[in-house]
PDB file of N, CA and C in Angstrom:
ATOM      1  N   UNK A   1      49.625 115.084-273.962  1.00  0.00           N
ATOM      2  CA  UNK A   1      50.523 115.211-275.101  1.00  0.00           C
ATOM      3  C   UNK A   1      51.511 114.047-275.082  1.00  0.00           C
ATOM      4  N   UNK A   2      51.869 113.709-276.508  1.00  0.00           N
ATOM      5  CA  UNK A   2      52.379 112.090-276.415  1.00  0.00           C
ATOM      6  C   UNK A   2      54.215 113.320-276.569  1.00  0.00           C
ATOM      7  N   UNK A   3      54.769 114.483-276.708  1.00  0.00           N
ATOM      8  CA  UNK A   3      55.886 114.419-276.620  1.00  0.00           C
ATOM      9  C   UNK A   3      56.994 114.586-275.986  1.00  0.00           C
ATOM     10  N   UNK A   4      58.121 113.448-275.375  1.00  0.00           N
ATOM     11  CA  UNK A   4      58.649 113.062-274.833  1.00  0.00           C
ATOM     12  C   UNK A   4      59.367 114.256-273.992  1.00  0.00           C
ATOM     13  N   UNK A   5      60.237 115.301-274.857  1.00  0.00           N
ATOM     14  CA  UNK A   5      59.840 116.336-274.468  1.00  0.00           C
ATOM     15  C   UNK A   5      59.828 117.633-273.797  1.00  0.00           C
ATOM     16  N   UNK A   6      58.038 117.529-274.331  1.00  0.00           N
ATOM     17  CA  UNK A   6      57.199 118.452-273.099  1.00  0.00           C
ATOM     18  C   UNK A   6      57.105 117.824-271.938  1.00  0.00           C
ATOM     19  N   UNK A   7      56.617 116.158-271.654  1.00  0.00           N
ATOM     20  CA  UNK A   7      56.602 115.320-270.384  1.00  0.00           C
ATOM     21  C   UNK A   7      58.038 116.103-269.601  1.00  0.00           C
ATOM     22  N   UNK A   8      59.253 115.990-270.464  1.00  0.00           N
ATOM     23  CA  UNK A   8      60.423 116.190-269.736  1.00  0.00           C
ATOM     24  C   UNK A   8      59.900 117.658-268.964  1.00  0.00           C
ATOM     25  N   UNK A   9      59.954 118.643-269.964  1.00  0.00           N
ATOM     26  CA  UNK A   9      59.645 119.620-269.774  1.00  0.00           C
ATOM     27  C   UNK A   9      58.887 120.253-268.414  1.00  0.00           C
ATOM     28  N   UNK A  10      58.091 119.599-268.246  1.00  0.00           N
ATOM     29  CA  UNK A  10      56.580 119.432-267.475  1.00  0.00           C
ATOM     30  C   UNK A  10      56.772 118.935-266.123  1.00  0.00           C
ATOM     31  N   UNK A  11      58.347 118.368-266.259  1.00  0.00           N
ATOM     32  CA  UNK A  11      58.546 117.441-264.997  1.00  0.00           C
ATOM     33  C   UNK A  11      57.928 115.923-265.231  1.00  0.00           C
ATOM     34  N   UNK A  12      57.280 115.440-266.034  1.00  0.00           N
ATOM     35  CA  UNK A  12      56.838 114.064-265.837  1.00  0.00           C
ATOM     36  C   UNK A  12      57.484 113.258-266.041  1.00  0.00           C
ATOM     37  N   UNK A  13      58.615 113.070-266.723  1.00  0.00           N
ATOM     38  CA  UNK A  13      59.899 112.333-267.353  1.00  0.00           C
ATOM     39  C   UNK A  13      61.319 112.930-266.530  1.00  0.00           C
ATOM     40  N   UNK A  14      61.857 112.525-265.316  1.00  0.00           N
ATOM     41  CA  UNK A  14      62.925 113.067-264.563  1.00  0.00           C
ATOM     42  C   UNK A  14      64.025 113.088-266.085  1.00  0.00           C
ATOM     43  N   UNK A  15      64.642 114.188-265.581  1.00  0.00           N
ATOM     44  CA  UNK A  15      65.765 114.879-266.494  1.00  0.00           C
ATOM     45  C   UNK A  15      66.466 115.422-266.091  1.00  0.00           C
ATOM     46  N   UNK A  16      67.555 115.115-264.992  1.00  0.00           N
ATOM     47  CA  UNK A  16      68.626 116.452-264.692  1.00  0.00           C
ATOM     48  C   UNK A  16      68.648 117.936-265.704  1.00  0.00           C
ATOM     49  N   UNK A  17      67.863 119.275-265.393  1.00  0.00           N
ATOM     50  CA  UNK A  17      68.372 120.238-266.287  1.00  0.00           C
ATOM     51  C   UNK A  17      70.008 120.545-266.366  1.00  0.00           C
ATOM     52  N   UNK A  18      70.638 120.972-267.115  1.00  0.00           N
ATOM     53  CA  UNK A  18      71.947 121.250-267.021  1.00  0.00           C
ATOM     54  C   UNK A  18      71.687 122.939-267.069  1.00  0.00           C
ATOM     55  N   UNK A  19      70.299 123.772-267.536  1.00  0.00           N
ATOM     56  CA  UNK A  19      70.209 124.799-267.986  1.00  0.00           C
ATOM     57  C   UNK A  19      68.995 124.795-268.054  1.00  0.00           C
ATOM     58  N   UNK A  20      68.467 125.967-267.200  1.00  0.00           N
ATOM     59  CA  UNK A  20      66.783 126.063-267.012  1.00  0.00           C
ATOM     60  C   UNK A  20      66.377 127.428-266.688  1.00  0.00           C
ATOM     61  N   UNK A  21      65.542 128.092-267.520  1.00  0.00           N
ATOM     62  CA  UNK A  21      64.535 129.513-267.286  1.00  0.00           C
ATOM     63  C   UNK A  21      63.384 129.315-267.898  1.00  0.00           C
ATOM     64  N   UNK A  22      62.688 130.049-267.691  1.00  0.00           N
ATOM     65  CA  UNK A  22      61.167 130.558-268.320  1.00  0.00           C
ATOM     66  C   UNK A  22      60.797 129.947-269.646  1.00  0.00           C
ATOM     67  N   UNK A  23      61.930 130.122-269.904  1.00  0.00           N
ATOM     68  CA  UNK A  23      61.614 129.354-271.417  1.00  0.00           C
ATOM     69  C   UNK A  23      62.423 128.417-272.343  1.00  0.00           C
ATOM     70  N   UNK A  24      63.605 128.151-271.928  1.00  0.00           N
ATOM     71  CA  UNK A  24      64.439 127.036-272.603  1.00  0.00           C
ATOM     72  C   UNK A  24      64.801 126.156-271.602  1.00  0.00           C
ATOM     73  N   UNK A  25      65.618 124.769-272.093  1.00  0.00           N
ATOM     74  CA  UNK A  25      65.251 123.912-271.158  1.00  0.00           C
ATOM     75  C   UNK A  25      66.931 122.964-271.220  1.00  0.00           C
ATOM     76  N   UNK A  26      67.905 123.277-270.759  1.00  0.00           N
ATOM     77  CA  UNK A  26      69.178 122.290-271.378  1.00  0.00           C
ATOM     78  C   UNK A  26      68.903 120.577-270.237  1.00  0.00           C
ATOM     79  N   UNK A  27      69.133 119.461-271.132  1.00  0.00           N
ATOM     80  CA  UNK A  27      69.346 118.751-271.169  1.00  0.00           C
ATOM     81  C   UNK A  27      70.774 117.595-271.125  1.00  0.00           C
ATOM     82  N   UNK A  28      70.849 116.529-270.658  1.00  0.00           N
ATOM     83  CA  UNK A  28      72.198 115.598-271.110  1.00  0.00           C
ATOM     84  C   UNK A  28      71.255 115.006-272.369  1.00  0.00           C
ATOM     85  N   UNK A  29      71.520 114.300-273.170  1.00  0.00           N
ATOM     86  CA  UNK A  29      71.327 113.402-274.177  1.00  0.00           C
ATOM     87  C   UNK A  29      71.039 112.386-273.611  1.00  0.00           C
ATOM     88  N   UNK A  30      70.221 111.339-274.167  1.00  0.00           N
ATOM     89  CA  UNK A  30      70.264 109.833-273.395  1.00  0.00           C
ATOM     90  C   UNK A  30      71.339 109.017-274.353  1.00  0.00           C
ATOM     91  N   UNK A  31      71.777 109.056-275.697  1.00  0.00           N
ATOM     92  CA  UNK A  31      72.538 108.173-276.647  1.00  0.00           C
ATOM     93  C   UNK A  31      73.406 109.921-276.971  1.00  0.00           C
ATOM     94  N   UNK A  32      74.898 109.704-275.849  1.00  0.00           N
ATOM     95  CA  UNK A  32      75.426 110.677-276.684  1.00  0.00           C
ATOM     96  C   UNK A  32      76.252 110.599-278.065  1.00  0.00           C
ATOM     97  N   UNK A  33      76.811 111.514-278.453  1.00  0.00           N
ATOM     98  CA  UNK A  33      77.416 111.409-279.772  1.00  0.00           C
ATOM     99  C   UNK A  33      78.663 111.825-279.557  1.00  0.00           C
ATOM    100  N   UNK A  34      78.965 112.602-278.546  1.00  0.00           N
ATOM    101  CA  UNK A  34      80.382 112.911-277.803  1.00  0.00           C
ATOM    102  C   UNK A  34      80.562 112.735-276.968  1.00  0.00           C
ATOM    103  N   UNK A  35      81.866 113.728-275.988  1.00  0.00           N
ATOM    104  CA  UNK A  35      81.407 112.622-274.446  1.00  0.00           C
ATOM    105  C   UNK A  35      80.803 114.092-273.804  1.00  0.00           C
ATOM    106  N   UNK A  36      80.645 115.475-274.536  1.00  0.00           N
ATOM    107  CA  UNK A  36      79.581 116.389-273.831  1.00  0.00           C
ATOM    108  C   UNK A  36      78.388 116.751-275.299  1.00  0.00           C
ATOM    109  N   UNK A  37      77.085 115.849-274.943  1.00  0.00           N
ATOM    110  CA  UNK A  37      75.768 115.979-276.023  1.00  0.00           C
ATOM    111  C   UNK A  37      74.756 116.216-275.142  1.00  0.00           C
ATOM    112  N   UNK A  38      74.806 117.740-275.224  1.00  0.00           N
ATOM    113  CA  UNK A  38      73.446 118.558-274.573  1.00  0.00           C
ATOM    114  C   UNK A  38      72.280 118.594-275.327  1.00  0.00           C
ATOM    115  N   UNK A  39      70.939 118.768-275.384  1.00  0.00           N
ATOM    116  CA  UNK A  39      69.746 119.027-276.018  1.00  0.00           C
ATOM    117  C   UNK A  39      69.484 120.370-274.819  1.00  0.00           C
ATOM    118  N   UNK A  40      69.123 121.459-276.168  1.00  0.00           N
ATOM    119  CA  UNK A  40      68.778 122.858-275.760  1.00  0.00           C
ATOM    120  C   UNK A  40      67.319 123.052-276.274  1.00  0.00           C
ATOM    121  N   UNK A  41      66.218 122.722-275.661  1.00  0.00           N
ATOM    122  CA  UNK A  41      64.804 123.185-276.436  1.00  0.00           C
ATOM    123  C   UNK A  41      64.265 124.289-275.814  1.00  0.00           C
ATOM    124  N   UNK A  42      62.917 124.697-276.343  1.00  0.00           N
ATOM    125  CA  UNK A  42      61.654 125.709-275.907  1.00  0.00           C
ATOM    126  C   UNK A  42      61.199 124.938-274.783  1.00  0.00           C
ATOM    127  N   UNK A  43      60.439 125.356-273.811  1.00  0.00           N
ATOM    128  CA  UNK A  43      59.992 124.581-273.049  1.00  0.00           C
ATOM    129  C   UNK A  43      58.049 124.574-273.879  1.00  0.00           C
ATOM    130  N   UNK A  44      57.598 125.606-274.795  1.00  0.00           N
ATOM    131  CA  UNK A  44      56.472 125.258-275.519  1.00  0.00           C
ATOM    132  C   UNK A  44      57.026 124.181-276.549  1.00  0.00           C
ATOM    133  N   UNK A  45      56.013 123.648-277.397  1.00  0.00           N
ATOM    134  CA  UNK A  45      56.057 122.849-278.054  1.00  0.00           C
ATOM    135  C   UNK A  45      56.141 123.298-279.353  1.00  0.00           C
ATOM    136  N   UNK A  46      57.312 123.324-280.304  1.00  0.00           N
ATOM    137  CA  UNK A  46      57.492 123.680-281.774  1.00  0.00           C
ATOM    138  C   UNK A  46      58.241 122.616-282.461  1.00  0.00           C
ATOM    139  N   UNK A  47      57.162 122.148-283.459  1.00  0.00           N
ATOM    140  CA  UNK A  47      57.664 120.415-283.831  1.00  0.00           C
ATOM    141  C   UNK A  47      59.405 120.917-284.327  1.00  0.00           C
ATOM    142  N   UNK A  48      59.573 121.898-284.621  1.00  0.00           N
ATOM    143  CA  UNK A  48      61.219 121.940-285.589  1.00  0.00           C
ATOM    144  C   UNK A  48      61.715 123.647-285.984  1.00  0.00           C
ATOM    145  N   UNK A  49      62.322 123.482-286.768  1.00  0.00           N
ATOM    146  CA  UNK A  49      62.896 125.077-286.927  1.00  0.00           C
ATOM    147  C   UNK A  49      61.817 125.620-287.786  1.00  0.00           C
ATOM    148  N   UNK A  50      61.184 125.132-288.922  1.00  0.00           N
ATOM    149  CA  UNK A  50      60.587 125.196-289.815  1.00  0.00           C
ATOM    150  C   UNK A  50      58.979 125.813-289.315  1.00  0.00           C
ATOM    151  N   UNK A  51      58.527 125.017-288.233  1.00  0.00           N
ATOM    152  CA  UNK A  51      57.115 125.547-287.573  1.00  0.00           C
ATOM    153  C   UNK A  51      57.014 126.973-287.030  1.00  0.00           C
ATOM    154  N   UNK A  52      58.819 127.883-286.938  1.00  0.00           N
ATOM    155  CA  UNK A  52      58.666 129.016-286.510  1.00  0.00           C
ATOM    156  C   UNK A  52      58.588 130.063-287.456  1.00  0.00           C
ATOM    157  N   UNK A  53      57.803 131.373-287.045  1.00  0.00           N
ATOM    158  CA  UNK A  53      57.758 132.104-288.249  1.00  0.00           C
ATOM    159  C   UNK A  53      57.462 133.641-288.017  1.00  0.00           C
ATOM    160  N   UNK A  54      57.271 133.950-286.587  1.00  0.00           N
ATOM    161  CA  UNK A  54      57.115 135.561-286.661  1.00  0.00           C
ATOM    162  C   UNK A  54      58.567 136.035-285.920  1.00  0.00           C
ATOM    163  N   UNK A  55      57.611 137.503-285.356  1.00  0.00           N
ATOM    164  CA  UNK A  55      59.124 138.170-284.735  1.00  0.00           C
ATOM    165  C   UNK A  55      59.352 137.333-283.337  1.00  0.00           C
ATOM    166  N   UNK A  56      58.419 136.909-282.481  1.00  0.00           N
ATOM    167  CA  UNK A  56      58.364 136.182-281.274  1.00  0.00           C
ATOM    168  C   UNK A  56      59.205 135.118-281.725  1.00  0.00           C
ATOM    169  N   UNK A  57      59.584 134.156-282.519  1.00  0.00           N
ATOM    170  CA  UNK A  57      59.797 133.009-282.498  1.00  0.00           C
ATOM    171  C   UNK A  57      61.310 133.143-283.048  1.00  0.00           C
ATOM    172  N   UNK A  58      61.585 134.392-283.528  1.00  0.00           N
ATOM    173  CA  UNK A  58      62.509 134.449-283.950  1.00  0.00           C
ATOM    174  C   UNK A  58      63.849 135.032-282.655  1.00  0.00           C
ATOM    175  N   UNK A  59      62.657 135.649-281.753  1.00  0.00           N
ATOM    176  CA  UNK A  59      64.040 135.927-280.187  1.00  0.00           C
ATOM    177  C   UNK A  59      63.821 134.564-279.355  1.00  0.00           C
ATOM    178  N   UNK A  60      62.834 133.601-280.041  1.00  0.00           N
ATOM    179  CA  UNK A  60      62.960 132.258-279.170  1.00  0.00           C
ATOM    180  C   UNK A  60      64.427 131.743-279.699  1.00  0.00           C
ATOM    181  N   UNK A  61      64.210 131.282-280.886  1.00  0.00           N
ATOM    182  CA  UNK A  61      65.498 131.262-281.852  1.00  0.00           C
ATOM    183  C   UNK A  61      66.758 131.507-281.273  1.00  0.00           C
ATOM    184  N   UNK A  62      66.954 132.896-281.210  1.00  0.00           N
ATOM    185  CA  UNK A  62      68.123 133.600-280.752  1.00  0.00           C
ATOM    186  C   UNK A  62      68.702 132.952-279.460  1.00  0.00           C
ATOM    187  N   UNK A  63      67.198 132.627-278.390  1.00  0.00           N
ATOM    188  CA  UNK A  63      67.800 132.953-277.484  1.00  0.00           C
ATOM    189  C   UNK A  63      68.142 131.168-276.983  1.00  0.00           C
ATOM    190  N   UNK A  64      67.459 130.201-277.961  1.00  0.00           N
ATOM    191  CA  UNK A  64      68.395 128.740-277.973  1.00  0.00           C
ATOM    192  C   UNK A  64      69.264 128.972-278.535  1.00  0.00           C
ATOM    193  N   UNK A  65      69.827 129.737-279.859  1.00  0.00           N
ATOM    194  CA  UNK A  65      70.999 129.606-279.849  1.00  0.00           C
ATOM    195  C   UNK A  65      72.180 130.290-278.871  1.00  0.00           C
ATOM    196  N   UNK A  66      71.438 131.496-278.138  1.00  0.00           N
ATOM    197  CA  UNK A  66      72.440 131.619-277.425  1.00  0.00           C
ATOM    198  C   UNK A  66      72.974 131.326-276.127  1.00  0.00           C
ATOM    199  N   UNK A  67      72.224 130.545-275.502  1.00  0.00           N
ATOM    200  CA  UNK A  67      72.083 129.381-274.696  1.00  0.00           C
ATOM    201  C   UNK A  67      72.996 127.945-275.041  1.00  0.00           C
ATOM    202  N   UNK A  68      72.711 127.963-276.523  1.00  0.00           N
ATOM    203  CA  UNK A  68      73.464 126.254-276.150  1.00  0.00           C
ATOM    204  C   UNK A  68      74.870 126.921-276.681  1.00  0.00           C
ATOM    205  N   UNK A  69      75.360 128.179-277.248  1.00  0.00           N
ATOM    206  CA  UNK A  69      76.256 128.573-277.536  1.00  0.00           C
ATOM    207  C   UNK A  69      77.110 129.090-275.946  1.00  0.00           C
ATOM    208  N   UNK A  70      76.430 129.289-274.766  1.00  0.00           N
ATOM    209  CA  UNK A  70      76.920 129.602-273.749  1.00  0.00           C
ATOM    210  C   UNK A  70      77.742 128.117-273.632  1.00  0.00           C
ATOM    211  N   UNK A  71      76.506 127.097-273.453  1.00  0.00           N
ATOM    212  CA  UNK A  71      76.690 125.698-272.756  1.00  0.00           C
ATOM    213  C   UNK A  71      77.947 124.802-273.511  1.00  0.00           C
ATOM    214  N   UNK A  72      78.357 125.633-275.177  1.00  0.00           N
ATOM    215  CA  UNK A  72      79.128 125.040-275.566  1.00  0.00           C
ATOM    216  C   UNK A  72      80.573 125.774-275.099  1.00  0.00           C
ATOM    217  N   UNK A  73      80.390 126.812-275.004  1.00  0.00           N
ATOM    218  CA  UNK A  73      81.536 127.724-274.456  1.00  0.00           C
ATOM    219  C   UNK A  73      82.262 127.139-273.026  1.00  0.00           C
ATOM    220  N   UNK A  74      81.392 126.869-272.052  1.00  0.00           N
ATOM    221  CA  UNK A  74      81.285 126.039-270.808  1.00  0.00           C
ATOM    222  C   UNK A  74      81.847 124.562-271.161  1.00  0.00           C
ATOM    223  N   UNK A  75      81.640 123.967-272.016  1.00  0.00           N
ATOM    224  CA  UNK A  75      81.965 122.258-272.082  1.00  0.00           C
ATOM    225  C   UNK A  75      82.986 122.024-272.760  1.00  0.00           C
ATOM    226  N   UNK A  76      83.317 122.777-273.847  1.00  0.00           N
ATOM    227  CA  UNK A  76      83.805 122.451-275.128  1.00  0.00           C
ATOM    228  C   UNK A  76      85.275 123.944-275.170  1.00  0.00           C
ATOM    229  N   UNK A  77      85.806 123.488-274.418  1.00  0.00           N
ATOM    230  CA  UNK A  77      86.939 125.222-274.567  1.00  0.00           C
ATOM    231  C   UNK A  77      87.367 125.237-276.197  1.00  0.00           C
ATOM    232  N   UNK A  78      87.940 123.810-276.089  1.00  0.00           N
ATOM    233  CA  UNK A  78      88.420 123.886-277.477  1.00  0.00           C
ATOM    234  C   UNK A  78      87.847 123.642-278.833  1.00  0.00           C
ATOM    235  N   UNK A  79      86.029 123.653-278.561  1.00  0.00           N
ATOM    236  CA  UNK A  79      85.857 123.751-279.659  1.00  0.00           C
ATOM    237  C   UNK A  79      84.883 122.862-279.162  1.00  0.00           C
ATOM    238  N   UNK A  80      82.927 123.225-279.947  1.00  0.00           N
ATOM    239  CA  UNK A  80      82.485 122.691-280.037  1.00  0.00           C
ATOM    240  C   UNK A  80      81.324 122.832-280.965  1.00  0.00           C
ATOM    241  N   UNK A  81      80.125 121.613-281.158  1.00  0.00           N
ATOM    242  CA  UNK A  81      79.781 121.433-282.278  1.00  0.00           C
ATOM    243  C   UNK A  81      78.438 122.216-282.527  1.00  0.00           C
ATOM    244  N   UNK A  82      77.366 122.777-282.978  1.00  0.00           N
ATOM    245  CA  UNK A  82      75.561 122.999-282.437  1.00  0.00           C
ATOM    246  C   UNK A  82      75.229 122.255-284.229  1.00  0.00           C
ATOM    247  N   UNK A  83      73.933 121.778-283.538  1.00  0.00           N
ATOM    248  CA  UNK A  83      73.323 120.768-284.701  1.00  0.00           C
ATOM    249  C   UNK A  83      71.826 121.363-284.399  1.00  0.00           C
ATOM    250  N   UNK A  84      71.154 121.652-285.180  1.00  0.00           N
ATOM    251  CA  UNK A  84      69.579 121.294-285.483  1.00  0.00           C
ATOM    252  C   UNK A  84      69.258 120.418-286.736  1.00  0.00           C
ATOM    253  N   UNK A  85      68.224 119.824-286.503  1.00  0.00           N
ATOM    254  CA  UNK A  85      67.713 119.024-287.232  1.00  0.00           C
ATOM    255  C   UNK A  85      66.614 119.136-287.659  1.00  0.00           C
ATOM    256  N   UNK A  86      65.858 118.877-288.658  1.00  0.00           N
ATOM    257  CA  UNK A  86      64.795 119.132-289.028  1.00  0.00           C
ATOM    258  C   UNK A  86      64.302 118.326-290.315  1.00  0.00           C
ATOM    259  N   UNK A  87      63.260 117.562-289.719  1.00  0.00           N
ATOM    260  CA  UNK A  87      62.075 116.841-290.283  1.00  0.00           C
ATOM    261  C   UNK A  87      62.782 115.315-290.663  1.00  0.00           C
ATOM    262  N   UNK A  88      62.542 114.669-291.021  1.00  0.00           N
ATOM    263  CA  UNK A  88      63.017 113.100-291.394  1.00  0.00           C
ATOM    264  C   UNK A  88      64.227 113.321-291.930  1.00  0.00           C
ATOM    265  N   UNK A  89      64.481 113.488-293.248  1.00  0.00           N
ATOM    266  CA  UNK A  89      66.040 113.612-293.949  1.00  0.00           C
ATOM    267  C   UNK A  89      66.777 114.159-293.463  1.00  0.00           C
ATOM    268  N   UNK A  90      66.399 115.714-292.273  1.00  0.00           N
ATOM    269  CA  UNK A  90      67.298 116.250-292.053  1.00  0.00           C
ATOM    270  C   UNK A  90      67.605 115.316-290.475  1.00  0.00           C
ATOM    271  N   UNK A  91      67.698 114.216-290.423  1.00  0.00           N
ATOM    272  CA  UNK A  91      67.850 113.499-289.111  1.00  0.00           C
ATOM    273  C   UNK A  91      67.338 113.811-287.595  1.00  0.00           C
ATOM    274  N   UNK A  92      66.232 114.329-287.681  1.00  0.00           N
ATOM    275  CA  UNK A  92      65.221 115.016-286.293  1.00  0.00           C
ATOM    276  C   UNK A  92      64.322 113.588-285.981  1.00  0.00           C
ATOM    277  N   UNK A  93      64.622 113.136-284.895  1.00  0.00           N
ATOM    278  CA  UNK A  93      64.179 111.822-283.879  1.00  0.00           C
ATOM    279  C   UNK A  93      63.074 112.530-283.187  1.00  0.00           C
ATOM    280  N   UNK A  94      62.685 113.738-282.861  1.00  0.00           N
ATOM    281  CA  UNK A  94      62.207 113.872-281.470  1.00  0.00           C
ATOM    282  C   UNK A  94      61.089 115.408-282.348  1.00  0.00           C
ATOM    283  N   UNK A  95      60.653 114.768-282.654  1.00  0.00           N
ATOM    284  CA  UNK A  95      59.556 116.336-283.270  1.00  0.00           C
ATOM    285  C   UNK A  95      59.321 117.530-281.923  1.00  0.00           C
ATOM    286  N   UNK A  96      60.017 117.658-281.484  1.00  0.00           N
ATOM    287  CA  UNK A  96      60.049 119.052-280.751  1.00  0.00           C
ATOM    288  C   UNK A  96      61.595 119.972-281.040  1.00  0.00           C
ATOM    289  N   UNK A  97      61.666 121.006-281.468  1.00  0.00           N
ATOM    290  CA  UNK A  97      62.522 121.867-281.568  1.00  0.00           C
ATOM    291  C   UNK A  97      63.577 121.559-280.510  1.00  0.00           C
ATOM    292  N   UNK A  98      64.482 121.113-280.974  1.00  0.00           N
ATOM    293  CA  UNK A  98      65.594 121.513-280.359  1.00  0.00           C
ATOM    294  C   UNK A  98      67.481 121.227-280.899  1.00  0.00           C
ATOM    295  N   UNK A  99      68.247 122.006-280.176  1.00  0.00           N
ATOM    296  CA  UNK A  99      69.738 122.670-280.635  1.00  0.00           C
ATOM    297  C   UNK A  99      70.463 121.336-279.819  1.00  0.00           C
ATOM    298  N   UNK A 100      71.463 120.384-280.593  1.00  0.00           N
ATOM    299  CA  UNK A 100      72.533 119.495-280.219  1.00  0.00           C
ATOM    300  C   UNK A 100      73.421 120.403-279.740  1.00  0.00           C
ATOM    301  N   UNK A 101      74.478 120.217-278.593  1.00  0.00           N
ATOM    302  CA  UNK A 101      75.364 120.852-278.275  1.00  0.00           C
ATOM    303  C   UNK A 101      76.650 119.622-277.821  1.00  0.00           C
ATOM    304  N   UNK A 102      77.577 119.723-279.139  1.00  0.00           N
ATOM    305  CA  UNK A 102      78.369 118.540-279.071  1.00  0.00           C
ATOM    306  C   UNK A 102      80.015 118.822-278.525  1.00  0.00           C
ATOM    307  N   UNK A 103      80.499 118.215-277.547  1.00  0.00           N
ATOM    308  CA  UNK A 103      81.607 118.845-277.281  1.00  0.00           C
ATOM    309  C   UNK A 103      82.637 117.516-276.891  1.00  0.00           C
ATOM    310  N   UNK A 104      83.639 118.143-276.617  1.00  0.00           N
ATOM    311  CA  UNK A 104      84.805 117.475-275.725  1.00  0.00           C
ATOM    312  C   UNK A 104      85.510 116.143-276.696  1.00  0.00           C
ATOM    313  N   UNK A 105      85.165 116.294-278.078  1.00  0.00           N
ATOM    314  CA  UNK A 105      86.224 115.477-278.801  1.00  0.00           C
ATOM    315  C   UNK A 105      86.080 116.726-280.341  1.00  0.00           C
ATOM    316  N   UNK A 106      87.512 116.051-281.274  1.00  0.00           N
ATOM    317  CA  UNK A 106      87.235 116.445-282.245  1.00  0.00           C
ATOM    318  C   UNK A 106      86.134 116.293-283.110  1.00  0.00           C
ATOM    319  N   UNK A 107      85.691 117.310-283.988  1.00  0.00           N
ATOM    320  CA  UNK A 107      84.879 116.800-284.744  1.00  0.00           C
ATOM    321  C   UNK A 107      85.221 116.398-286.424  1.00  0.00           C
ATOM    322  N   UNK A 108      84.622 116.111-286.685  1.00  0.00           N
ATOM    323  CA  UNK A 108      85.260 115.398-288.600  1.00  0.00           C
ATOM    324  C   UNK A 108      83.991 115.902-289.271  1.00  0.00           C
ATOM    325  N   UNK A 109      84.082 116.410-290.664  1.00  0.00           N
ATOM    326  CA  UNK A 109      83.596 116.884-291.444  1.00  0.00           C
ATOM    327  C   UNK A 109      83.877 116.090-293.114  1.00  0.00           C
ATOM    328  N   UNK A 110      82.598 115.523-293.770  1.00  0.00           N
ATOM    329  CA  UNK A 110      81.348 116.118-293.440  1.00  0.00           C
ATOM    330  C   UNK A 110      80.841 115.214-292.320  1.00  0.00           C
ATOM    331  N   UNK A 111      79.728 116.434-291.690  1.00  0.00           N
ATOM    332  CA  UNK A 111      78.918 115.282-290.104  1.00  0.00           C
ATOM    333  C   UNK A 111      78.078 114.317-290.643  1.00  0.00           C
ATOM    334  N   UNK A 112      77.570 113.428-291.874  1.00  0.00           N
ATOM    335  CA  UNK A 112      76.602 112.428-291.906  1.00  0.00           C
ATOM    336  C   UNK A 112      76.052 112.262-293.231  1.00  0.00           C
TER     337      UNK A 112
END
């Protein structure tokens, strides 16, 4: 599989986890956007939010968001950001599912 990732995922691409079980996978960012930018994915492969669609995918769902919502609670006391992205316009680099977790500065609105 060419995505970057699952390699991570898989162990083939070293990645400090910041956050790791059975099935989600926290990450640092390599280009952050704050000075705390986590990536929260599936450790299966789901190109985006959009590829999910039953009841299974929907406690996958839940349970990245409530994961990078822990990790933002942990980084970010005073406040922090969660981003998904999805498909080209919606600014998604990395066709595998996964939750931005942006912390430790203000944020400005609108984001982009």
């Amino acid at each position: 599989m060419e995505c970057i990732f699952c390699k991570i995922a898989a162990g083939e691409i070293p990645a400090p986890p910041v956050y790791r079980d059975d099935e989600v996978l926290a990450i640092a960012d390599i280009n952050p956007q704050a000075p705390t930018h986590l990536l929260v994915m599936p450790l299966a492969h789901h190109a985006n939010i959009g590829a999910l669609s039953d009841a299974d995918d929907a406690a996958l769902t839940a349970k990245l968001f409530a994961v990078a919502s822990q990790l933002g609670r942990q980084h970010g006391p005073g406040g922090y950001r969660l981003v998904m992205n999805t498909g080209g316009d919606g600014g998604q680099t990395v066709d595998h599912l996964h939750v931005h977790v942006l912390a430790g500065r203000a944020m400005s609105w609108p984001p982009g």
